[in-house]
C-alpha atoms as a PDB file:
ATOM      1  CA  UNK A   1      16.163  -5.789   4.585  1.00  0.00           C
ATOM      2  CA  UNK A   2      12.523  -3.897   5.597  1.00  0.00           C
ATOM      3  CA  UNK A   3      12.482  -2.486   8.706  1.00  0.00           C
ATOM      4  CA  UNK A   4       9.198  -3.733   9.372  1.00  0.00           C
ATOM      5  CA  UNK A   5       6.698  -6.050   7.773  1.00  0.00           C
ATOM      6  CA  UNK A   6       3.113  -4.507   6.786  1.00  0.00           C
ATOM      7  CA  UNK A   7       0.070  -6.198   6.075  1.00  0.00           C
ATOM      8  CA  UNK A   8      -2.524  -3.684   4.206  1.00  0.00           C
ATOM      9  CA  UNK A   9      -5.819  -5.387   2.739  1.00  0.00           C
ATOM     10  CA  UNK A  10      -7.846  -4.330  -0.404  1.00  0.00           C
ATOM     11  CA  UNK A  11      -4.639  -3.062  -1.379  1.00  0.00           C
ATOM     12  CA  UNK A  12      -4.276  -3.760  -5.104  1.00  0.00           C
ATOM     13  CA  UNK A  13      -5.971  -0.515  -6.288  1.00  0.00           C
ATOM     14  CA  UNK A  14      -7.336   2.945  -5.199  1.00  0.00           C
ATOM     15  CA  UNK A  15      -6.447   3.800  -1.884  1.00  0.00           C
ATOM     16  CA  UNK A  16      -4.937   0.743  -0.473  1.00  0.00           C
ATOM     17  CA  UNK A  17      -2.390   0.605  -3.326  1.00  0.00           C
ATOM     18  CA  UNK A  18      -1.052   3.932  -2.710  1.00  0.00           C
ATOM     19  CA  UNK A  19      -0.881   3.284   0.964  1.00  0.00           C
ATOM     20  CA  UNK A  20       1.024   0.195   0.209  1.00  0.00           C
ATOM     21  CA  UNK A  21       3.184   2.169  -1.948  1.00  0.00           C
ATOM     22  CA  UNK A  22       3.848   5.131   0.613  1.00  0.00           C
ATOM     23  CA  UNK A  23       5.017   2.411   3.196  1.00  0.00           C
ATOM     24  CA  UNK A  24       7.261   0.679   0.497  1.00  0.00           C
ATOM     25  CA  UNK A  25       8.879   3.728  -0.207  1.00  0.00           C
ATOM     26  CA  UNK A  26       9.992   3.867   3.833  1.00  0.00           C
ATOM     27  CA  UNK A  27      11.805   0.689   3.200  1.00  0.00           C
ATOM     28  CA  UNK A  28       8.446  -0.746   5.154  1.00  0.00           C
ATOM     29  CA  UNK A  29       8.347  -4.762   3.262  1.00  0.00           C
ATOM     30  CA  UNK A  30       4.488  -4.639   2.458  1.00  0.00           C
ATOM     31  CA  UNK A  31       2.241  -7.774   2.060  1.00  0.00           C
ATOM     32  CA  UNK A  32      -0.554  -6.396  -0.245  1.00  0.00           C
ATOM     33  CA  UNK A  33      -3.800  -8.125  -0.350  1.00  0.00           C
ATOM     34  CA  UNK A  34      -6.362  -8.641  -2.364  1.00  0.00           C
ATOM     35  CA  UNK A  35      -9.529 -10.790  -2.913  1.00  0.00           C
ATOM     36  CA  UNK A  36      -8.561 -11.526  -6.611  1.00  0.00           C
ATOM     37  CA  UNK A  37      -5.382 -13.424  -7.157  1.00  0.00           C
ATOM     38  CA  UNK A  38      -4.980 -11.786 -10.370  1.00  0.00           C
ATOM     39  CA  UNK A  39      -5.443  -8.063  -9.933  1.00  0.00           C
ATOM     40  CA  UNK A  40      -3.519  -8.556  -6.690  1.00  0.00           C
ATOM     41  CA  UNK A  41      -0.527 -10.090  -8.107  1.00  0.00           C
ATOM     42  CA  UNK A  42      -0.783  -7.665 -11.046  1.00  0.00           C
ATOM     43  CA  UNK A  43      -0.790  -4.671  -8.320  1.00  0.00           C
ATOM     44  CA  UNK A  44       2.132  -6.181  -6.213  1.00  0.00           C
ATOM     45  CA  UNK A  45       4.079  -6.417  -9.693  1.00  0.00           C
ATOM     46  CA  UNK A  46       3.326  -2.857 -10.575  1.00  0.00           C
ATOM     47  CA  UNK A  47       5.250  -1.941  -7.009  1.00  0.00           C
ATOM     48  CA  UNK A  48       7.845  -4.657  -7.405  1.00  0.00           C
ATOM     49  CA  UNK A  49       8.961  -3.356 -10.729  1.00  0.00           C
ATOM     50  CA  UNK A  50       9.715   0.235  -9.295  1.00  0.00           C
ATOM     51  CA  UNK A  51      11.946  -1.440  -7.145  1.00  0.00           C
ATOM     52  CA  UNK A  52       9.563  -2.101  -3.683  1.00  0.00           C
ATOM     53  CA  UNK A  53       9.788  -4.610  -1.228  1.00  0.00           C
ATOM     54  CA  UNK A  54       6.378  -5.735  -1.780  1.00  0.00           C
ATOM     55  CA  UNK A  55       4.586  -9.571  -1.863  1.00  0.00           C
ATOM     56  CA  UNK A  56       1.119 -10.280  -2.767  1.00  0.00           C
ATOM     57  CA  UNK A  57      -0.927 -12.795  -0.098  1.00  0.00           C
ATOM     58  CA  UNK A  58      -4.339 -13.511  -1.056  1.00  0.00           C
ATOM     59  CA  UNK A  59      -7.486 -12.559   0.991  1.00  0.00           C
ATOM     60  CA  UNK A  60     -11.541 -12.420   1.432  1.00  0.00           C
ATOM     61  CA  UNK A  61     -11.935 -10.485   4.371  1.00  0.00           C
ATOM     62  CA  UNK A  62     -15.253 -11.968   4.817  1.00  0.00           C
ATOM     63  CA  UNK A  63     -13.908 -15.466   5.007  1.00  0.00           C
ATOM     64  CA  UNK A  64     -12.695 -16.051   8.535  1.00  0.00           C
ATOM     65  CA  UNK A  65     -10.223 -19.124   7.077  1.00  0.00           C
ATOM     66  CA  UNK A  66      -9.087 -16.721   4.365  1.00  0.00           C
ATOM     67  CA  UNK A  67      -8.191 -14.203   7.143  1.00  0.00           C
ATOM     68  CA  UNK A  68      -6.463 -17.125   9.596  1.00  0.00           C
ATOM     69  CA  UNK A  69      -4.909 -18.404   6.508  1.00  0.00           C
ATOM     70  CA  UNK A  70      -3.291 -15.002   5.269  1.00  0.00           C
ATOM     71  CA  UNK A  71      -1.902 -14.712   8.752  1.00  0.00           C
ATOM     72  CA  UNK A  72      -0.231 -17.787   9.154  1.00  0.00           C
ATOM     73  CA  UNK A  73       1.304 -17.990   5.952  1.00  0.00           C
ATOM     74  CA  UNK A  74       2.501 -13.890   6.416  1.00  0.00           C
ATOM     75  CA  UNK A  75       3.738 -14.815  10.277  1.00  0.00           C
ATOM     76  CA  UNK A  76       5.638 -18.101   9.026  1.00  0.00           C
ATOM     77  CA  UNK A  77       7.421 -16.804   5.799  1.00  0.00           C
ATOM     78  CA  UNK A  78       8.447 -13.500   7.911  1.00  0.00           C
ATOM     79  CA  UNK A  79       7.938 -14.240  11.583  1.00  0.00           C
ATOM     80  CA  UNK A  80       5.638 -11.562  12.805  1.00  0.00           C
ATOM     81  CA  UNK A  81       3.607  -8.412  11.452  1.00  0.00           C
ATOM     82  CA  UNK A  82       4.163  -5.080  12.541  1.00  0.00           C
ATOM     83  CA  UNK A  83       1.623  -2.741  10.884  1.00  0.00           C
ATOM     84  CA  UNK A  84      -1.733  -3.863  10.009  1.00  0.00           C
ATOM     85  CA  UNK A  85      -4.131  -1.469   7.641  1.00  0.00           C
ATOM     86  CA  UNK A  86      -7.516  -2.220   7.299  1.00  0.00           C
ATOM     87  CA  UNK A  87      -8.270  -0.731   4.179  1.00  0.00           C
ATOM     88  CA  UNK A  88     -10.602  -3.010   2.513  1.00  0.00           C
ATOM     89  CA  UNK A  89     -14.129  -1.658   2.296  1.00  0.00           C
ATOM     90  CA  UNK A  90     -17.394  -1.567   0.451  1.00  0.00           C
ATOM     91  CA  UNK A  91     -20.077   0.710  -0.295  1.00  0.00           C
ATOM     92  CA  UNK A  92     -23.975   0.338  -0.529  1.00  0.00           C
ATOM     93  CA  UNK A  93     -27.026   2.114  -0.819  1.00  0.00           C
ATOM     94  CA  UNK A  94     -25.484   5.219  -0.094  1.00  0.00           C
ATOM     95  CA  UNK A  95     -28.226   7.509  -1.583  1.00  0.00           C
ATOM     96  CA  UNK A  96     -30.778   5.034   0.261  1.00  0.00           C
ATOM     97  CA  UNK A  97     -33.082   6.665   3.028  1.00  0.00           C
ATOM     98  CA  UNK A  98     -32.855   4.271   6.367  1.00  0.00           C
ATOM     99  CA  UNK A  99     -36.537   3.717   6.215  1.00  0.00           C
ATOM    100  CA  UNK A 100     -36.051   1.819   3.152  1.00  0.00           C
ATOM    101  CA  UNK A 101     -32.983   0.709   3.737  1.00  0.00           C
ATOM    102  CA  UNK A 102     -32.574  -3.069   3.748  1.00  0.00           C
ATOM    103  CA  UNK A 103     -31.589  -5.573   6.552  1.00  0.00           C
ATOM    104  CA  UNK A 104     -29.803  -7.663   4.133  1.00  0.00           C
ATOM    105  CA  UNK A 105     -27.535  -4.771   2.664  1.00  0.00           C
ATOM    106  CA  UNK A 106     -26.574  -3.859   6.565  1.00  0.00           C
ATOM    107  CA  UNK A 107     -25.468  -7.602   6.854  1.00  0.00           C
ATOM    108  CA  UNK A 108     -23.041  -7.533   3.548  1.00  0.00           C
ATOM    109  CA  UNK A 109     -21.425  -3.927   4.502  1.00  0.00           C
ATOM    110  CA  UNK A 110     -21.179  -5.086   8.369  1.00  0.00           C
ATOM    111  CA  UNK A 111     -19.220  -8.042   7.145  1.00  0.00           C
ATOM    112  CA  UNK A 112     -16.430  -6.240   4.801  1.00  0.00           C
ATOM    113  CA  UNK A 113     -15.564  -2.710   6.717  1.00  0.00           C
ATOM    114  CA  UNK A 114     -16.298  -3.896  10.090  1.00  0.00           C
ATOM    115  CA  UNK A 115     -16.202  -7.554  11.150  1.00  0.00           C
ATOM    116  CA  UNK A 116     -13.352  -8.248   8.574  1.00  0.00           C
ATOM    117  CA  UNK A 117     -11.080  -5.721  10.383  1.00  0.00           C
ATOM    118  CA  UNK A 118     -12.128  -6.908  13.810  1.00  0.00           C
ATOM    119  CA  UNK A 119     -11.387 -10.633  12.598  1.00  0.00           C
ATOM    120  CA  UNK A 120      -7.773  -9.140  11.531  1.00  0.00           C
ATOM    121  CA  UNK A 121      -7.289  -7.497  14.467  1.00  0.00           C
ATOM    122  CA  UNK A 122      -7.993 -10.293  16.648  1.00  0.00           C
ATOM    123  CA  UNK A 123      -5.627 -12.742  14.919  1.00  0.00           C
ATOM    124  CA  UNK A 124      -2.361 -10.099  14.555  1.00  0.00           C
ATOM    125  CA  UNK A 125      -2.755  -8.352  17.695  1.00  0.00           C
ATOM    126  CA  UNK A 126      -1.347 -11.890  19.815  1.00  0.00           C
ATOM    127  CA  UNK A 127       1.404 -12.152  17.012  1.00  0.00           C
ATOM    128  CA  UNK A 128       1.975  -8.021  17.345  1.00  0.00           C
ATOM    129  CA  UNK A 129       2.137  -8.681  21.711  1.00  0.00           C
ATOM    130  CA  UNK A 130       4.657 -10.668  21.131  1.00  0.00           C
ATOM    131  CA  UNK A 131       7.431  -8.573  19.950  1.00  0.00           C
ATOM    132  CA  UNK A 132       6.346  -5.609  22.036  1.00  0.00           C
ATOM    133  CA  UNK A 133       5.032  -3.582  19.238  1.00  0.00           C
ATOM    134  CA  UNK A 134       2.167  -2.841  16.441  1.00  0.00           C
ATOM    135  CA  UNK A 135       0.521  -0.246  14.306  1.00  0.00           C
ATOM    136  CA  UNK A 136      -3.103  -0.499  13.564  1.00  0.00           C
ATOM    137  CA  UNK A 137      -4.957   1.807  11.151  1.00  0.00           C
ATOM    138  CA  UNK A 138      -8.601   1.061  10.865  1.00  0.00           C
ATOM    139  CA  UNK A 139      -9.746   3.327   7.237  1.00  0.00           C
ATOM    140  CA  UNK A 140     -12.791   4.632   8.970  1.00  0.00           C
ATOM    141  CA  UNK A 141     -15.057   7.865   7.107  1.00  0.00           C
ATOM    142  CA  UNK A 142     -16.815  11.058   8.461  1.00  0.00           C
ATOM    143  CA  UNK A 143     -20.183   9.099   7.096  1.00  0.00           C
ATOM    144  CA  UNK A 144     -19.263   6.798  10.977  1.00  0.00           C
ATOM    145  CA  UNK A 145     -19.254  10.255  12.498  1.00  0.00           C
ATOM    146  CA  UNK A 146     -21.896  10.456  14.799  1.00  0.00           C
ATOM    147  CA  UNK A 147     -20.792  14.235  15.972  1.00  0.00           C
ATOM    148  CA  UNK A 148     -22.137  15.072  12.225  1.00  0.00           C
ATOM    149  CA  UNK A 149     -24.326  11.811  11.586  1.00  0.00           C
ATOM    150  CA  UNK A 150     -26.652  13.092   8.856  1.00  0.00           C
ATOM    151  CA  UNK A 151     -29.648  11.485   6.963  1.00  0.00           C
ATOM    152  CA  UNK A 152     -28.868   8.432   4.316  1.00  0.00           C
ATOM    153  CA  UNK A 153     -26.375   5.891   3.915  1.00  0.00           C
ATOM    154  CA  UNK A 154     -27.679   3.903   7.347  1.00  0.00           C
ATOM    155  CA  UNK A 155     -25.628   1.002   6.603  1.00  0.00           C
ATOM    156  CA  UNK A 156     -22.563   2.075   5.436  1.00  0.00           C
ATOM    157  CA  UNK A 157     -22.221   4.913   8.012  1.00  0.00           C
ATOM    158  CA  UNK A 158     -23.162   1.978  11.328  1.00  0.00           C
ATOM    159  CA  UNK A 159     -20.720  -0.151   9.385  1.00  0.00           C
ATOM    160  CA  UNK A 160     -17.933   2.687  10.074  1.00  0.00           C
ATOM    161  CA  UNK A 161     -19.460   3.802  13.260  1.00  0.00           C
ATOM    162  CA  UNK A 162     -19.157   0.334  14.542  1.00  0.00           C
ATOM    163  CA  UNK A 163     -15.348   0.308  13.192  1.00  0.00           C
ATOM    164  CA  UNK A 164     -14.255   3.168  15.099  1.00  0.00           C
ATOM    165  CA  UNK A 165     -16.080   1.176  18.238  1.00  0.00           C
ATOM    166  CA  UNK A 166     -13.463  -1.762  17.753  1.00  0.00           C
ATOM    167  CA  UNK A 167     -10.491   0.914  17.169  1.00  0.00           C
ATOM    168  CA  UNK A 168     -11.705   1.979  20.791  1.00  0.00           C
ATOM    169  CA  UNK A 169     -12.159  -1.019  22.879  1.00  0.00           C
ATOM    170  CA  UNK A 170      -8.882  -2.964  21.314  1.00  0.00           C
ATOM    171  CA  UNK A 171      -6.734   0.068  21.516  1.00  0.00           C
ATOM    172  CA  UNK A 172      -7.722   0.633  25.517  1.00  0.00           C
ATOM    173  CA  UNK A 173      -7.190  -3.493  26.128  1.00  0.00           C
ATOM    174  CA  UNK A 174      -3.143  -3.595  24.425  1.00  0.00           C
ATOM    175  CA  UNK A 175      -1.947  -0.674  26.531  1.00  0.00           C
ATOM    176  CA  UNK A 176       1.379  -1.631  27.441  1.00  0.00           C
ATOM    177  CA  UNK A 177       2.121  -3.171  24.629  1.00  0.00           C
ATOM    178  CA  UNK A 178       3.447  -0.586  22.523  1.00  0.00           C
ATOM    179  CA  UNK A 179       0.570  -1.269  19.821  1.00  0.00           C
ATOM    180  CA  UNK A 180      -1.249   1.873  18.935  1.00  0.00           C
ATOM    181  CA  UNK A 181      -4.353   1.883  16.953  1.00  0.00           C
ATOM    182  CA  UNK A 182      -6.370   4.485  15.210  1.00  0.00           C
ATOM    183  CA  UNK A 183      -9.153   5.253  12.803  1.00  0.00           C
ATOM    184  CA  UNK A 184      -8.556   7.742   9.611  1.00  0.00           C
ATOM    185  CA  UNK A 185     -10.980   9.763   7.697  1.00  0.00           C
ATOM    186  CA  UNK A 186      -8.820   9.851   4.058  1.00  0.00           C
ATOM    187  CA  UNK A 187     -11.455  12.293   3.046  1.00  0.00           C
ATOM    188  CA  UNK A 188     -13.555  12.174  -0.025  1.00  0.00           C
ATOM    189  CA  UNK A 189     -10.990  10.743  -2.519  1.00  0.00           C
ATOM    190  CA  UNK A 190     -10.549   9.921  -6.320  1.00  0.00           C
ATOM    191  CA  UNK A 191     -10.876   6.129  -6.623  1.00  0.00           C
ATOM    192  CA  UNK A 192     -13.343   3.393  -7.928  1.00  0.00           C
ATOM    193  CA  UNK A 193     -15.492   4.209  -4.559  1.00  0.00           C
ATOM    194  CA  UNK A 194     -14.818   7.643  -4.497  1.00  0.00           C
ATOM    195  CA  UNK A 195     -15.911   8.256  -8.026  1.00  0.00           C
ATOM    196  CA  UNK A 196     -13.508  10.513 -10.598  1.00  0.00           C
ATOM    197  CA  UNK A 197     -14.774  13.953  -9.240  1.00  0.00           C
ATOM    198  CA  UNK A 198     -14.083  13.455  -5.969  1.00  0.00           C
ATOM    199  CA  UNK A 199     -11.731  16.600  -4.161  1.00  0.00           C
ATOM    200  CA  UNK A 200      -8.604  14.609  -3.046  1.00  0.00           C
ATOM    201  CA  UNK A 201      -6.256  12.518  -4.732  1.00  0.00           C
ATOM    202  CA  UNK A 202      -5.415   9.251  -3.569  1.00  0.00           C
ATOM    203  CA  UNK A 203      -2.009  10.569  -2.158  1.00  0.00           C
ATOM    204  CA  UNK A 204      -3.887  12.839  -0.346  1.00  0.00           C
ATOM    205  CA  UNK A 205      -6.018  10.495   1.361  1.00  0.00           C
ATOM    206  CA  UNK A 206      -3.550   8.048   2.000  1.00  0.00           C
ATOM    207  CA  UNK A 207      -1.002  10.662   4.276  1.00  0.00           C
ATOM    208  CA  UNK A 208      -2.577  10.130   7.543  1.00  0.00           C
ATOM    209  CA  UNK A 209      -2.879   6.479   7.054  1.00  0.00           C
ATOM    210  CA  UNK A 210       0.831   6.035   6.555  1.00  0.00           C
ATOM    211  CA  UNK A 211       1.435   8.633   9.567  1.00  0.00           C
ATOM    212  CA  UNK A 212      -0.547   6.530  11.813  1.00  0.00           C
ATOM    213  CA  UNK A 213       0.726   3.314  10.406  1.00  0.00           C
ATOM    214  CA  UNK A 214       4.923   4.963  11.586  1.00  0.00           C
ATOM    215  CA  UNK A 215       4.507   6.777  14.590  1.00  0.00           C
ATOM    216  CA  UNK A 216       6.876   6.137  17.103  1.00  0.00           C
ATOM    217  CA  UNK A 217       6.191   4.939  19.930  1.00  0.00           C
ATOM    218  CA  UNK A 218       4.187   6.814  22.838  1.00  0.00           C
ATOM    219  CA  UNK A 219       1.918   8.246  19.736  1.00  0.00           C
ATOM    220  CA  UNK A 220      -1.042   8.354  20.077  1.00  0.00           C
ATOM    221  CA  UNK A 221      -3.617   5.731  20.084  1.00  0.00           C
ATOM    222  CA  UNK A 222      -7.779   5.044  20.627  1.00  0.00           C
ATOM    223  CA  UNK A 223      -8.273   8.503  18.294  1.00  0.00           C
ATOM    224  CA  UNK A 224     -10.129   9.388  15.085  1.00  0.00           C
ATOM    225  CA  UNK A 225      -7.611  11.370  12.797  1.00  0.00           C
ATOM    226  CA  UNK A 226      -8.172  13.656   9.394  1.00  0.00           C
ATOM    227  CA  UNK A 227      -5.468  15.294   7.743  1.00  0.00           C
ATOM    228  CA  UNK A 228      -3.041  14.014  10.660  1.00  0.00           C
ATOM    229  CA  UNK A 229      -5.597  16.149  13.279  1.00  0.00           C
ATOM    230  CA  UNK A 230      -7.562  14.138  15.700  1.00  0.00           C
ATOM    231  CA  UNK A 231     -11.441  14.435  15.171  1.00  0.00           C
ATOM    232  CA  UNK A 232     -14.568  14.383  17.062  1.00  0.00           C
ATOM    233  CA  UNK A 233     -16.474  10.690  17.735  1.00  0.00           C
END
């Protein structure tokens, strides 16, 4: 039997998949979500058939029902959830100056890597209080770092900006519950988003996430973390 029971979201390729795969390999049961049914349940396969303890749950992290749903159904079939990773993330207009950058595009980008992951939070963190422990890891990026905020990319950098905000206030308002939460940097990384030059693998990237996602307890928590090293704001 799993140890504990992980829920990690856009997990059915890229970087979520391997961090779905690093916990399954420490005997972590993961639920691996997905927006599609189909590539979801052909990633969870993939896992399953190397011999993972790994189930597929549907999810649109921009559909508060989807999110309440996909909670429910993961806290009834295994009666609580232990490690949340909000991996799940778009991005826009990157090359787009913030003059021109438009309203509209902020909205869609606010909705996936920021209010998605707050939604999550709020609905596991009750279920996580209740058993006297949690793991949150919030897949932040340097572009949210405003000690080296830099010209372009306005939405997608206050979408991860505004990420590492909720990592702050919810990880001050659960001490003394044994729940720690973080933000990660994984780094410019090989994957659909990361594009096939990119410098670090997905293994790489997804280290520190998996760290963060085990730590024992009295780690640390309310930080911003690259290769396993806590980062400026």
């Amino acid at each position: 039997m799993a140890t504990h029971i992980a829920l990690v979201t856009g997990a059915n390729r890229g970087l979520g998949l391997e961090i779905a795969r690093q916990l399954a390999q420490r005997g972590i049961h993961v639920v691996l979500t997905a927006r599609s049914e189909e590539k979801g349940q052909a990633a969870a396969a993939q896992l399953q058939a190397a011999g993972w303890e790994v189930s597929f749950q549907q999810l649109d992290v921009t559909q508060p029902e989807s999110i309440q749903r996909a909670v429910d159904t993961v806290y009834a079939q295994f009666g609580r959830v232990d490690i949340l990773v909000n991996n799940a993330a778009i991005l826009l207009g990157y090359t787009t100056p913030g003059l021109q950058f438009p309203v509209a595009t902020i909205r869609e980008l606010m909705e996936v890597n920021t209010y998605g992951p707050l939604l999550l939070c709020q609905a596991v963190i009750p279920l996580m209080q209740q058993h006297n422990y949690g793991r949150i890891v919030n897949i932040s990026s340097r572009a949210g770092q405003l000690a080296s905020m830099g010209a372009a990319s306005l939405g997608y950098r206050m979408s991860k900006a505004a990420l590492n905000v909720v990592t702050r206030v919810l990880a001050a308002e659960v001490q003394g519950y044994n729940i720690l939460i973080n933000s990660m940097s994984p780094g410019h990384i090989r994957t659909d988003m990361g594009g096939p030059h990119a410098p670090r693998s997905p293994e790489q990237g997804a280290d520190t996430a998996v760290w963060l996602a085990t730590l024992p307890d009295g780690g640390p928590s309310g930080q911003f973390f690259f290769e396993r090293e806590p980062i400026p704001w």
